[in-house]
N, C-alpha and C. Protein backbone atom coordinates (compact mmCIF):
# COMPACT_ATOMS: atom_id res chain seq x y z
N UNK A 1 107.92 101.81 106.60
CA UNK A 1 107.75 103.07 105.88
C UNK A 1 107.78 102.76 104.38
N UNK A 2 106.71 103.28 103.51
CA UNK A 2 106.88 103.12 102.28
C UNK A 2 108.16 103.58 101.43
N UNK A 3 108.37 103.54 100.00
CA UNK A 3 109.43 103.85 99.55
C UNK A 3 108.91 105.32 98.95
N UNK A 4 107.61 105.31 99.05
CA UNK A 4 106.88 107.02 98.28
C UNK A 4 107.34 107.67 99.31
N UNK A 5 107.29 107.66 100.64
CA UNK A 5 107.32 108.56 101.81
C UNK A 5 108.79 108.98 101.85
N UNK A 6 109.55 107.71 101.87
CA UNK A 6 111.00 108.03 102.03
C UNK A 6 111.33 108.72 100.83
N UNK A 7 110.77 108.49 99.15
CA UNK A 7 111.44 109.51 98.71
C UNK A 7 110.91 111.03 98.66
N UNK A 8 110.01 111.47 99.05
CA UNK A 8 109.31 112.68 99.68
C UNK A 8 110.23 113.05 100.64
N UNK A 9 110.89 112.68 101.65
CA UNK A 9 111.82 113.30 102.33
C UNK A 9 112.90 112.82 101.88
N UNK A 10 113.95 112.17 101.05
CA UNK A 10 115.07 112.47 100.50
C UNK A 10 114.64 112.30 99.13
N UNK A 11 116.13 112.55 98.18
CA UNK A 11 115.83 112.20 97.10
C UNK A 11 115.85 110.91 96.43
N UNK A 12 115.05 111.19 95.35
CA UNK A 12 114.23 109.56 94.56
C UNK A 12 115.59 108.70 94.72
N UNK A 13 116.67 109.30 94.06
CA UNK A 13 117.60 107.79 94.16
C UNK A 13 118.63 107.46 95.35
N UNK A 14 118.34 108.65 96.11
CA UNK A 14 118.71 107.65 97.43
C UNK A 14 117.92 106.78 98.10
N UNK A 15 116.58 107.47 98.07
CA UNK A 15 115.32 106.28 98.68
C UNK A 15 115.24 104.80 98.10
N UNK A 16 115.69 104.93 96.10
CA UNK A 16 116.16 103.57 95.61
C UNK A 16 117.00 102.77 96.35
N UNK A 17 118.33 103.53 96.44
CA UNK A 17 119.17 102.89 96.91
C UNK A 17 119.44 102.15 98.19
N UNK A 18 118.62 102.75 99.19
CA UNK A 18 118.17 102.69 100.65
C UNK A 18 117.14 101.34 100.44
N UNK A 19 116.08 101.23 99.24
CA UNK A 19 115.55 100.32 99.53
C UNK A 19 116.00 98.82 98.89
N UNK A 20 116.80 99.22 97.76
CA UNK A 20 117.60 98.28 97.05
C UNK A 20 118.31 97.87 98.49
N UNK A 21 119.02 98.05 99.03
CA UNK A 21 119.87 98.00 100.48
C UNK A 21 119.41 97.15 101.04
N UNK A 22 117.97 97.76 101.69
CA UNK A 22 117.86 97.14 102.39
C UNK A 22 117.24 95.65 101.98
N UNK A 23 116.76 95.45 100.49
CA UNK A 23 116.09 94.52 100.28
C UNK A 23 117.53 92.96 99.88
N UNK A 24 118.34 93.47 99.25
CA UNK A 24 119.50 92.53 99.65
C UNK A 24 120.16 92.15 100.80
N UNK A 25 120.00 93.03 101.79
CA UNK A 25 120.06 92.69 103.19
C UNK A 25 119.12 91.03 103.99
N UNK A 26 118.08 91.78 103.68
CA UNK A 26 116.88 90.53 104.15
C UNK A 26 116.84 89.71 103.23
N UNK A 27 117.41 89.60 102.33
CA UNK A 27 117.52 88.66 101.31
C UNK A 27 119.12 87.38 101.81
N UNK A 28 120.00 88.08 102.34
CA UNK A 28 120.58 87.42 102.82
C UNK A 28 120.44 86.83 103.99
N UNK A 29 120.02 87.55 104.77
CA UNK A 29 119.44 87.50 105.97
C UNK A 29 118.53 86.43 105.94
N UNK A 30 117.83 85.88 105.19
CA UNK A 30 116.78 84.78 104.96
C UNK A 30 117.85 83.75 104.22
N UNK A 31 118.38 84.23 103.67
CA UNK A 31 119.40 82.51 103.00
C UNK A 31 120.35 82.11 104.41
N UNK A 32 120.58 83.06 104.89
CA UNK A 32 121.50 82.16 106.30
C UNK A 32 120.87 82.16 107.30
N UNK A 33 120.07 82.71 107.75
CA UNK A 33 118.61 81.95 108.67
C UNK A 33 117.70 80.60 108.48
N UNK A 34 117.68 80.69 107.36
CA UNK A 34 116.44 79.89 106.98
C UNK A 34 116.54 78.17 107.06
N UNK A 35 118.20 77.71 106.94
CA UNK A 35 118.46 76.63 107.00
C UNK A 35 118.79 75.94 108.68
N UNK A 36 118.86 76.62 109.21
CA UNK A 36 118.60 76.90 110.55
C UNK A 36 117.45 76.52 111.01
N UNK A 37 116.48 77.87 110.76
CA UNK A 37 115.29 77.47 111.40
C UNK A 37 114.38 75.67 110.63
N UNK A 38 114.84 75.41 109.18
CA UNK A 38 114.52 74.80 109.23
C UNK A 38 115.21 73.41 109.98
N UNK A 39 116.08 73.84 110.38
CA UNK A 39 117.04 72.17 111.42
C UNK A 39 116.24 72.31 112.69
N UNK A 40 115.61 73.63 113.21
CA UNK A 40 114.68 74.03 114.55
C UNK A 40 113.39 73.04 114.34
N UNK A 41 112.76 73.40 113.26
CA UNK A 41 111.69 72.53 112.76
C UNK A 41 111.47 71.45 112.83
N UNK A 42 112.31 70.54 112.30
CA UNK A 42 112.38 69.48 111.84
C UNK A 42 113.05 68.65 113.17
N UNK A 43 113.48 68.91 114.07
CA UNK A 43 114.05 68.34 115.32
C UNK A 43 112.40 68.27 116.33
């Protein structure tokens, strides 16, 4: 879902905040995955 849509149904700075959220989420989410999959790889 875009971040225009979500803030069309709530307001602008919760839709920020929701996407700020979620984008440090997968941001971590990729630093402690990623060394992983690359030991998957490389085996």
């Amino acid at each position: 879902m875009s971040s225009g849509a979500m803030a069309d149904f709530w307001s602008p700075p919760l839709a920020a905040a929701v996407v700020g959220t979620m984008g440090i989420v997968l941001a971590l989410l990729l630093a402690v995955l990623a060394p992983k999959l690359r030991r998957l790889q490389a085996s």
